[in-house]
Protein backbone atom coordinates (compact mmCIF):
# COMPACT_ATOMS: atom_id res chain seq x y z
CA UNK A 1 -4.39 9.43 -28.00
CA UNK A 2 -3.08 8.37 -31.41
CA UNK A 3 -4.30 5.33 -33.13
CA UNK A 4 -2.04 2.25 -33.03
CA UNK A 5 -2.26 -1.33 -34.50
CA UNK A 6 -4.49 -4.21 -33.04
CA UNK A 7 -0.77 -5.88 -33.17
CA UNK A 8 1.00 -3.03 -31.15
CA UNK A 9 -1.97 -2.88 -28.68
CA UNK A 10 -1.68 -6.53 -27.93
CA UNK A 11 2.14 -5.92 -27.72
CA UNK A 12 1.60 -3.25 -25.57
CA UNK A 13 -1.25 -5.24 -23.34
CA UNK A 14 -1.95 -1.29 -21.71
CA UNK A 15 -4.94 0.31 -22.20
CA UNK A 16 -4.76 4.39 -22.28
CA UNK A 17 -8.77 4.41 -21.36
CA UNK A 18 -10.76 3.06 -19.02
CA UNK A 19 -9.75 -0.66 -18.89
CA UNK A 20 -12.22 -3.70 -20.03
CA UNK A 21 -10.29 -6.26 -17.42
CA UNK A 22 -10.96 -4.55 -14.23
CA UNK A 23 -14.00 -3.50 -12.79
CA UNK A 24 -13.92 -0.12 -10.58
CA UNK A 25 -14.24 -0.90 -7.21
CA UNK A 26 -17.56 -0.38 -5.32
CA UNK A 27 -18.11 2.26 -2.04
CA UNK A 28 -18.86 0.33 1.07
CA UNK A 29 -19.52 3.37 2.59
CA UNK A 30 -19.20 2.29 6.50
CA UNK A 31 -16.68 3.37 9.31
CA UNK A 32 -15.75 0.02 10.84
CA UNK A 33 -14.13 -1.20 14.33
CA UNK A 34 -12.86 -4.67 15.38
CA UNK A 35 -15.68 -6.49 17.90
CA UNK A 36 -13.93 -6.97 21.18
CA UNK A 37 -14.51 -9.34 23.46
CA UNK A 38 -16.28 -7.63 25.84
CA UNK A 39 -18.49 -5.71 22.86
CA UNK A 40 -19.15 -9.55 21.47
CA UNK A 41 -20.55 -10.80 25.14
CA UNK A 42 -22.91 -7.88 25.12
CA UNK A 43 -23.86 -8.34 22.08
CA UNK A 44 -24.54 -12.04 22.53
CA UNK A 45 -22.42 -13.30 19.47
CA UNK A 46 -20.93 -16.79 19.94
CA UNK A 47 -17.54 -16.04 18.98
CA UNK A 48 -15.22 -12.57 18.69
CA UNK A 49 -15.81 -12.23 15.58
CA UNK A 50 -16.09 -9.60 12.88
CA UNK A 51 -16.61 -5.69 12.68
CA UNK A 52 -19.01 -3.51 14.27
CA UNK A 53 -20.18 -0.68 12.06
CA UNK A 54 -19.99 2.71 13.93
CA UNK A 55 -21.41 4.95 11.18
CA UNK A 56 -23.33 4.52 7.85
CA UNK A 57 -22.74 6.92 4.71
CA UNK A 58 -25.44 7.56 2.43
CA UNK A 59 -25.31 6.76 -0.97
CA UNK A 60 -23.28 3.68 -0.75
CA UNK A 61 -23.56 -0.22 -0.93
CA UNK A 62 -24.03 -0.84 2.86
CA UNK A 63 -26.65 2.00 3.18
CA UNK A 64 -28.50 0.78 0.11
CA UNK A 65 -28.67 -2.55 1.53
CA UNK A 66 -30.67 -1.29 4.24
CA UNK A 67 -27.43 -1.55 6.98
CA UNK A 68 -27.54 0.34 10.41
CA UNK A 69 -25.05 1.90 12.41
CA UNK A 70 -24.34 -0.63 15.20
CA UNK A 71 -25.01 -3.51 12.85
CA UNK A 72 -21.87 -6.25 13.03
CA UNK A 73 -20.92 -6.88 9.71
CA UNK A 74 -19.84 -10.48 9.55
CA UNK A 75 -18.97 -11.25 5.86
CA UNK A 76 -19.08 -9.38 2.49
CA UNK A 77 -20.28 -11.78 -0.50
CA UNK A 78 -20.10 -14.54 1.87
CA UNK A 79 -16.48 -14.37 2.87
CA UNK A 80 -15.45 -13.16 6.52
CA UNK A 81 -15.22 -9.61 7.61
CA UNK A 82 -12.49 -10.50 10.21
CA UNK A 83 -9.66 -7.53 10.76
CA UNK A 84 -6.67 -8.14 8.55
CA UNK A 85 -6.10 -9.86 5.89
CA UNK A 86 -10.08 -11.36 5.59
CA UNK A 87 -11.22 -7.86 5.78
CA UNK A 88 -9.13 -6.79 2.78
CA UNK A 89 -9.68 -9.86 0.62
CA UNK A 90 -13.79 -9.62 1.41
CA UNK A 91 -13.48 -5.89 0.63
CA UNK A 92 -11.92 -6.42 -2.70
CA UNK A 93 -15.18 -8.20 -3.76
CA UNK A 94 -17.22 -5.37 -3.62
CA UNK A 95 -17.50 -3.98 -7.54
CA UNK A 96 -19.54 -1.86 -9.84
CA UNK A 97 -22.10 -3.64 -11.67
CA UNK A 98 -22.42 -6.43 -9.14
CA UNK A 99 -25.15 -6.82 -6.04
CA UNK A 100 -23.05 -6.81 -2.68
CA UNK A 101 -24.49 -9.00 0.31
CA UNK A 102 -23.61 -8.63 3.55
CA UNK A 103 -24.32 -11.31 6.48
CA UNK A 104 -24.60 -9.41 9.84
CA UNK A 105 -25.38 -9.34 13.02
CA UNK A 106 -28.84 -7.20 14.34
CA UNK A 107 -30.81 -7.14 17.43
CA UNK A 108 -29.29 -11.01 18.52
CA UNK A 109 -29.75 -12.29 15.28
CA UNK A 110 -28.08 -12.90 11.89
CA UNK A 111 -29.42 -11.50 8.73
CA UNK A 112 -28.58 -11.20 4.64
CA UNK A 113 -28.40 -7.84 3.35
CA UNK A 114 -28.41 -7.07 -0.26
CA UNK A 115 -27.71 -3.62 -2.26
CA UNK A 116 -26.22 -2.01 -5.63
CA UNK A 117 -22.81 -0.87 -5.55
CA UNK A 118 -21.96 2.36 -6.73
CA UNK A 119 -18.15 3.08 -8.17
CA UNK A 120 -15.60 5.05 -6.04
CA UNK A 121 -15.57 8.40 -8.60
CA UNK A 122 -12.25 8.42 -11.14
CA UNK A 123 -9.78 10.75 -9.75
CA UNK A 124 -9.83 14.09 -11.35
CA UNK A 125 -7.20 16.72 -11.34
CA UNK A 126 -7.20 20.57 -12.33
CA UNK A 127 -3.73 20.11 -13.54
CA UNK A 128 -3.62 17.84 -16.43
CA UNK A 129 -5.69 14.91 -17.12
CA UNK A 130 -6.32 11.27 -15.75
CA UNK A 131 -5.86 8.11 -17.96
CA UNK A 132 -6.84 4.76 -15.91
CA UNK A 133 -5.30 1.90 -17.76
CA UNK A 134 -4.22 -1.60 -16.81
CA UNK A 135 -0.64 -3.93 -16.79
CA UNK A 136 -1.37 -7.80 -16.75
CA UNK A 137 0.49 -9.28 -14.01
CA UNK A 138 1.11 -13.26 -12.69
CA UNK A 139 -2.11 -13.49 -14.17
CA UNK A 140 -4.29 -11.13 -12.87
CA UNK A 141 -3.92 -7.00 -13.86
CA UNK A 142 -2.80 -3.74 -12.37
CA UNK A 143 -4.49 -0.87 -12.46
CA UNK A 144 -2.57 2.28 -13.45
CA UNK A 145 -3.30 5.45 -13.47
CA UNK A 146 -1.45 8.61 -15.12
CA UNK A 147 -1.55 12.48 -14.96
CA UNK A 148 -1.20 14.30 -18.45
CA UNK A 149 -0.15 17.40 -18.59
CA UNK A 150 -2.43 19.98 -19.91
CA UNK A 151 0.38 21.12 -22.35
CA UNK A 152 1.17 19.34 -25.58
CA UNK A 153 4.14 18.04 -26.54
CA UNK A 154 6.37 14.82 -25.13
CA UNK A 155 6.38 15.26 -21.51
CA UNK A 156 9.18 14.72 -19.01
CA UNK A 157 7.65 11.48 -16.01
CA UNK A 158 8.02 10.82 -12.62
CA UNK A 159 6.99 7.58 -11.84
CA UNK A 160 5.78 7.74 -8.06
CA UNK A 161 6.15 5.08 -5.55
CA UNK A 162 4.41 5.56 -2.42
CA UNK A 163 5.35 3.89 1.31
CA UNK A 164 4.34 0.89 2.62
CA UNK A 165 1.29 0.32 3.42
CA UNK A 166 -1.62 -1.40 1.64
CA UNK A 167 -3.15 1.83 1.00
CA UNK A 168 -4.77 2.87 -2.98
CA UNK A 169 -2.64 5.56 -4.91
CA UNK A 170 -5.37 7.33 -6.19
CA UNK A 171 -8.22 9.41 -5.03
CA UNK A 172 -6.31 11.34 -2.18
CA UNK A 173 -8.11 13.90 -0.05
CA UNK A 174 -7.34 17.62 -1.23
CA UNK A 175 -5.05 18.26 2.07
CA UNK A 176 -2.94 14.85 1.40
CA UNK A 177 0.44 15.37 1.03
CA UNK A 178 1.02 13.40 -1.61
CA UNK A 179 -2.47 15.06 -3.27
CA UNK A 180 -0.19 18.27 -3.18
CA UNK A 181 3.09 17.01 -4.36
CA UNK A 182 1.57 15.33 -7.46
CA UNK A 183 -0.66 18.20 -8.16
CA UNK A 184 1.85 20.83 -8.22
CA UNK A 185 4.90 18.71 -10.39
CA UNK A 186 1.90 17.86 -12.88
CA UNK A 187 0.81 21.67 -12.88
CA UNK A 188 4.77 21.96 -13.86
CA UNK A 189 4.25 20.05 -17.08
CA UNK A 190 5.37 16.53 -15.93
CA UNK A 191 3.39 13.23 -16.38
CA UNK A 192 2.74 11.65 -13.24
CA UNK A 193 2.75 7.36 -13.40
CA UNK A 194 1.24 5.13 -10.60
CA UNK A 195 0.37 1.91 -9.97
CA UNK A 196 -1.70 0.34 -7.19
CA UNK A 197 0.38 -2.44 -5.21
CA UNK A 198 -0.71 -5.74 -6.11
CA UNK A 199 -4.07 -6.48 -4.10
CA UNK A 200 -5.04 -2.78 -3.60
CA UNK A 201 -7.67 -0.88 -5.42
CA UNK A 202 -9.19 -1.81 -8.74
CA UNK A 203 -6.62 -4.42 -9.12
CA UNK A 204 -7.73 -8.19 -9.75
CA UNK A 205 -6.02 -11.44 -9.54
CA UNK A 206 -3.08 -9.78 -8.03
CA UNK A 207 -3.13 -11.65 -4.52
CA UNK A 208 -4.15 -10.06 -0.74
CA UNK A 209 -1.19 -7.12 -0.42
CA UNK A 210 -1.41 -8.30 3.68
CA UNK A 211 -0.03 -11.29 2.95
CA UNK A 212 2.37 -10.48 -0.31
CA UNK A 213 6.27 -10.03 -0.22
CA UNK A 214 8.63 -7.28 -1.03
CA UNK A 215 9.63 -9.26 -3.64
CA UNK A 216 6.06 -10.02 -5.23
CA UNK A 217 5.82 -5.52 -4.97
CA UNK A 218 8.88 -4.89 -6.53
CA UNK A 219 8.02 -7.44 -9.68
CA UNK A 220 5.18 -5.05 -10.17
CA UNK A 221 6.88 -2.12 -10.14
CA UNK A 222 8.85 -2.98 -12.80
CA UNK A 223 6.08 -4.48 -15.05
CA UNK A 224 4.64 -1.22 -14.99
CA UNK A 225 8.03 0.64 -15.66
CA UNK A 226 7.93 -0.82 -19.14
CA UNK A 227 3.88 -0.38 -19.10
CA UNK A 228 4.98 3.61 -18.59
CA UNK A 229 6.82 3.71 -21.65
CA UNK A 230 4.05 3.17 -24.09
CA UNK A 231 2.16 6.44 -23.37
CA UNK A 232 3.08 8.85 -26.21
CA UNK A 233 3.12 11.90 -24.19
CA UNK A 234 5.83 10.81 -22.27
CA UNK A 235 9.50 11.44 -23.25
CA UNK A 236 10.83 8.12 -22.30
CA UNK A 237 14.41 10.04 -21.84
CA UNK A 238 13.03 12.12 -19.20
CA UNK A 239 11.90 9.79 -16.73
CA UNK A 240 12.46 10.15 -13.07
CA UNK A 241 11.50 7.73 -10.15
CA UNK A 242 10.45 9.17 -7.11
CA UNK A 243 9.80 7.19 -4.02
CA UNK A 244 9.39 8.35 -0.71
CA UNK A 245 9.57 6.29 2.46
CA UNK A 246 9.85 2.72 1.68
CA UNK A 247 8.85 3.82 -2.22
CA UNK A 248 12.23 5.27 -1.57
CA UNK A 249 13.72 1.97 -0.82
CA UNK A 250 12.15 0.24 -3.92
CA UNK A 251 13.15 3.09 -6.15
CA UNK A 252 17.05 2.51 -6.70
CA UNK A 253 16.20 -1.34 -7.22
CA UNK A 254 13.73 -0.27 -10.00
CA UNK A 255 16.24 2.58 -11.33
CA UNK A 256 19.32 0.15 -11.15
CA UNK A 257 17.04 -1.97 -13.59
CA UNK A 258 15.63 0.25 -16.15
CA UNK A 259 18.36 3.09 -15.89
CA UNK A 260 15.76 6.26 -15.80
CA UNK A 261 17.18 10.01 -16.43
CA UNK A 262 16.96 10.10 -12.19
CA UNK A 263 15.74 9.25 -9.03
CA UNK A 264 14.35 11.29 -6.09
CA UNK A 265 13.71 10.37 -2.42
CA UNK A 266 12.80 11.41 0.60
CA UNK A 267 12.75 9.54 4.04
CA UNK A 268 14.24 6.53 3.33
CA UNK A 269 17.15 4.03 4.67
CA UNK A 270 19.77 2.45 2.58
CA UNK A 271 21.10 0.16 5.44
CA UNK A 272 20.38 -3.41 6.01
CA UNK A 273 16.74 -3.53 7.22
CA UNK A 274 17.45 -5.40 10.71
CA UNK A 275 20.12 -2.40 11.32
CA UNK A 276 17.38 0.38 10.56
CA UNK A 277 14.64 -1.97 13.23
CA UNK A 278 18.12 -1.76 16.05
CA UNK A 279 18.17 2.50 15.01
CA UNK A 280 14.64 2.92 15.19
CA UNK A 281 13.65 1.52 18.20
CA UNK A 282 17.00 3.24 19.86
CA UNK A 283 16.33 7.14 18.44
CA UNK A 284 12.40 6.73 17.84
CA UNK A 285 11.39 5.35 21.91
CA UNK A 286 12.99 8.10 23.64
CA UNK A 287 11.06 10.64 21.31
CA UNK A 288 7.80 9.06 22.74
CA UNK A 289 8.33 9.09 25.94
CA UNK A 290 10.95 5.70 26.92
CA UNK A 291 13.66 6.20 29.13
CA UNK A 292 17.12 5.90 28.04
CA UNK A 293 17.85 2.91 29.96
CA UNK A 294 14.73 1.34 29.52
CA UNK A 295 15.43 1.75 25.67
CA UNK A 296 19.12 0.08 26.24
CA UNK A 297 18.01 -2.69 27.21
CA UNK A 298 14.84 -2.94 24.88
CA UNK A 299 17.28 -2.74 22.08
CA UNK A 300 19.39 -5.74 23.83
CA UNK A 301 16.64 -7.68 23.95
CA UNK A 302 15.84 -6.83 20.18
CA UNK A 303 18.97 -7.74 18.88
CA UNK A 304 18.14 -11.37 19.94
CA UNK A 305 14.63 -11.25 18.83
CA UNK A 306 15.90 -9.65 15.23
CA UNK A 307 18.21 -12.35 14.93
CA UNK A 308 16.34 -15.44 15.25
CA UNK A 309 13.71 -14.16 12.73
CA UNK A 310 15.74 -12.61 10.23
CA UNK A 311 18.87 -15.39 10.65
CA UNK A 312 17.08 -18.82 12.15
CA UNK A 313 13.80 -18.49 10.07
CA UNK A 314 11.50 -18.11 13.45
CA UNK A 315 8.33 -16.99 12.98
CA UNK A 316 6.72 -13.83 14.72
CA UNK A 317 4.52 -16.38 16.42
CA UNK A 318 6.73 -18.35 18.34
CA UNK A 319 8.59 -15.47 19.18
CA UNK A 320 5.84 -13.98 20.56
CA UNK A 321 5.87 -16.90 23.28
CA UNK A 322 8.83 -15.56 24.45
CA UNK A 323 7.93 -13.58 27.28
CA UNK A 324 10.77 -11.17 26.68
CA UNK A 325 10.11 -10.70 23.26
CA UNK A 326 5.86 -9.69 24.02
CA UNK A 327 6.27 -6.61 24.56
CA UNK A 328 8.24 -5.17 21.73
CA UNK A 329 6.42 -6.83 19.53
CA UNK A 330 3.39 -5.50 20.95
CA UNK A 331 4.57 -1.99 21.64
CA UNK A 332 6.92 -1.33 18.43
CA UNK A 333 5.89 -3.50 15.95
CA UNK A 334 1.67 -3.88 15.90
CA UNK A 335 2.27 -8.04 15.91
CA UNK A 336 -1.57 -9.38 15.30
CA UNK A 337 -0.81 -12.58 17.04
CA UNK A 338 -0.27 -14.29 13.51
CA UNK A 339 2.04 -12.90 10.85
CA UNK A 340 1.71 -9.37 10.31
CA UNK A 341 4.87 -7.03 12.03
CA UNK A 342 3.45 -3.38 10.98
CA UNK A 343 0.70 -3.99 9.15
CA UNK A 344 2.69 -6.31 6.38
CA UNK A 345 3.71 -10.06 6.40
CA UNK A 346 6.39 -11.11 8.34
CA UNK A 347 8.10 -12.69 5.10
CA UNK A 348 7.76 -8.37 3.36
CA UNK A 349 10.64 -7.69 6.05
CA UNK A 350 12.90 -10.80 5.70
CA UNK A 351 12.49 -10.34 1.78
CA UNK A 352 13.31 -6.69 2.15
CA UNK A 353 16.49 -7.69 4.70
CA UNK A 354 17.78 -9.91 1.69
CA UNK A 355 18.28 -6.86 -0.65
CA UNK A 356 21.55 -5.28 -0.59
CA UNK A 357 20.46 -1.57 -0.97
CA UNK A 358 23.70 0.15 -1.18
CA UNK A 359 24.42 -2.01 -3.94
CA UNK A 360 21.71 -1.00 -5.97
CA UNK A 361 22.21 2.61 -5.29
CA UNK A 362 25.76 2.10 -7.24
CA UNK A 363 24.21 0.43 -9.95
CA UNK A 364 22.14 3.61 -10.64
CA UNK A 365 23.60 5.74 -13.64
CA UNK A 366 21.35 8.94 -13.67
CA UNK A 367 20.73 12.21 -11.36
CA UNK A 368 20.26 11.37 -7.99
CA UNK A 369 18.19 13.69 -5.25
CA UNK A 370 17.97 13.09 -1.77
CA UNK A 371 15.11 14.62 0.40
CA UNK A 372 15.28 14.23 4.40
CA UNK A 373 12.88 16.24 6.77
CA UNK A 374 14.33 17.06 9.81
CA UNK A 375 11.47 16.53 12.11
CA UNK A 376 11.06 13.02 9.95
CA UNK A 377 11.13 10.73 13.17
CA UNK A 378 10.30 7.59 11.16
CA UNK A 379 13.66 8.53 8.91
CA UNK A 380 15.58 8.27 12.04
CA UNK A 381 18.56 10.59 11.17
CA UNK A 382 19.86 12.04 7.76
CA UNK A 383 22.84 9.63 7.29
CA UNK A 384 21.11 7.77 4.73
CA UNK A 385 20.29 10.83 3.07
CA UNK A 386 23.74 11.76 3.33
CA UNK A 387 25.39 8.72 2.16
C-alpha cells in the first residue's frame, strides 16, 4: 500500500487495513430455534418468548459463558433474543474485546451468563489477498472488504452485489457459490469489492437491515462505489458491477450513476416489482406442486392484495385480516404477522416498486452481460434476460 497524506486519508475516510471504527464481530457459536408455544408450556416460561438453543459449539462466546444445549436464550447484552428483527439487532452486540451476557432460561429458572468473545476469523483467500477497510455512512460505517490480486500492476474490479437477504458477504463456506465465483475471477487477476448491507456484519451505526429500505441499501452501494476508487491497485477504467439476483436489480441503478466500464447479471427482473410478485406466484406454484386452477385464482386474489399495498398504502397487517388474503401471505410470502414479506420490510418492496428499472438500464453507457440459468425457478423465465 503506498503512503498517502494525513489530508488525502481524511479525504478518502477508507482505511486499506484493518479499520479502527469497527470492531470485528464476536462468534456466538449456538444453533438456535424459535420457542413455540407448546415448547414454552413445557418448559414453564410465562410468555412465548425467545430462542431455544439446540446445539452449543466450542470455542465460542455462548460456550465460554458456561451455556447448555437446551438452554432458552432470552436476551444478548440485555436486549431480547426474539426471532426477527430483535434477534438481529441483539446479535449485532456481540464484539471482540467486549464480555457478552446472556439472560436465559435453565431448569424453570432465569439466569445471567457471562463469557469472552472471540472474533469470527478474517476471510482468507488462496487467490489474492484480503484488505478489510471501512466507508462512513449516515453516521455510522461500512465495512468493506476487497480481494487483491496476487499479480502487480493496476487491476481490472468487479464490484459484487449479492441478493437480498440480510446475510454477511464475507466468510463463505468453501462449496458456496458465490465462494467459487469470487475465487476463480480473483485467481483471473481481477480485484474483487464488497460491502456488507447496512446492519450486517462488522458494520456499526448503520441501522437493523430487517427493518431498512431499498432505498437506505442502494445509498450504500453507492457510497462505497466512490470508496472503491481509492484503492491503487484498481484501474478505475476497468470496473465492472456484477449483481446477481436482486444485486442484479440494484446494479444498473448503481451503473446508471457512476457509469462503470460494465455490468453483469444473472437472475434478475427488470419489470415493475408488483408485475414480477403476479409472474412468480403464476410460473413458480405449479412447479411446487399447485394446481393450475388453484393458481388462477390465487393470482386473482393477489392482484387485489398487490394493489392495496403497493397503490392504497395498506399495511401487510391489515391485510392479513383479510381472510382471503391469509393464505398467500402465509404460503408465498413468509408474512411474520408484523412487517416483514420475505424476510425484508414491507416498505424494501414498495421502495423497490417505485424504481423504474428499465429506465435505468438505458441510462447505462458501458458493456452489458446478461446471465439466466435455465432451471433458475426464482428468475421465473429469461425475458428479462432477454430484454
Amino acid at each position: 500500500m503506498k503512503l498517502i497524506s494525513v489530508l488525502t486519508f481524511l479525504l478518502l475516510s477508507i482505511h486499506l487495513t484493518h479499520a479502527q471504527h469497527l470492531q470485528r464481530r464476536g462468534r456466538l457459536g449456538v444453533q438456535l430455534e424459535p420457542v413455540t408455544d407448546s415448547l414454552a408450556q413445557a418448559l414453564k416460561l410465562k410468555a412465548t418468548h425467545g430462542m431455544i438453543i439446540r446445539q452449543v459449539f466450542p470455542g465460542a462466546a455462548y460456550a465460554d459463558a458456561g451455556g447448555q444445549e437446551e438452554d432458552v436464550l432470552l436476551a444478548i447484552n440485555g436486549l431480547p433474543a426474539n426471532p426477527g428483527t430483535a434477534l438481529q439487532e441483539a446479535m449485532q452486540t456481540v464484539r471482540e474485546g467486549q464480555p457478552a451476557r446472556f439472560t436465559v432460561w435453565r431448569d424453570g429458572k432465569k439466569m445471567e451468563l457471562e463469557g469472552a468473545v472471540s472474533p469470527i476469523p478474517y476471510e482468507t483467500s488462496a487467490t489474492s489477498e484480503v484488505l478489510y477497510g471501512e466507508v462512513p455512512y449516515k453516521g455510522g460505517w461500512l465495512r468493506t472488504i476487497v480481494n487483491k490480486p496476487n499479480v502487480a500492476g493496476p487491476r481490472p474490479a468487479i464490484y459484487f452485489i449479492p441478493g437480498y437477504t440480510c446475510s454477511s458477504v464475507e466468510s463463505f463456506s468453501p462449496i458456496h457459490p458465490y465462494k467459487k465465483l469470487l475465487d476463480s475471477l480473483s485467481g483471473l487477476g481481477y480485484a474483487i469489492f464488497r460491502v456488507e448491507k447496512p446492519g450486517v456484519g462488522d458494520n456499526a451505526g448503520t441501522g437493523n437491515c430487517l427493518e431498512l429500505g431499498f432505498d437506505n441499501e442502494l445509498e450504500a452501494y453507492r457510497a462505497a462505489y466512490d470508496a472503491m476508487q481509492q484503492y491503487d491497485f484498481i484501474d478505475t477504467d476497468n470496473i465492472f458491477v456484477w449483481g446477481h439476483s436482486m444485486g442484479g436489480v440494484y446494479a444498473p441503478i448503481v451503473a446508471a450513476q457512476t457509469q462503470p466500464k460494465g455490468v453483469v447479471v444473472y437472475g434478475i427482473t427488470h419489470e415493475v416489482w408488483v408485475e414480477y410478485l403476479l409472474k412468480m406466484v403464476r410460473y413458480q406454484n405449479p412447479l411446487l406442486g399447485h394446481g393450475y386452477a388453484e393458481t388462477d385464482r390465487d393470482v386473482r386474489t393477489l392482484y387485489a392484495l398487490l394493489y392495496e399495498h403497493y397503490y392504497l398504502g395498506k399495511s401487510s397487517k391489515e391485510l392479513y385480516q383479510n381472510p382471503d388474503y391469509q393464505k398467500i401471505l402465509d404460503r408465498d410470502f413468509a408474512f411474520d404477522g408484523e412487517n416483514q414479506i420475505l424476510f425484508r420490510h414491507e416498505d424494501f418492496w414498495r421502495e423497490l416498486n417505485a424504481h423504474n428499472l428499465s429506465e435505468a438500464w438505458a441510462g447505462i453507457e458501458g458493456h452489458v452481460l446478461s446471465l439466466f440459468g435455465e432451471a433458475d425457478m426464482e428468475a421465473v423465465n429469461d425475458e428479462s434476460q432477454k430484454e
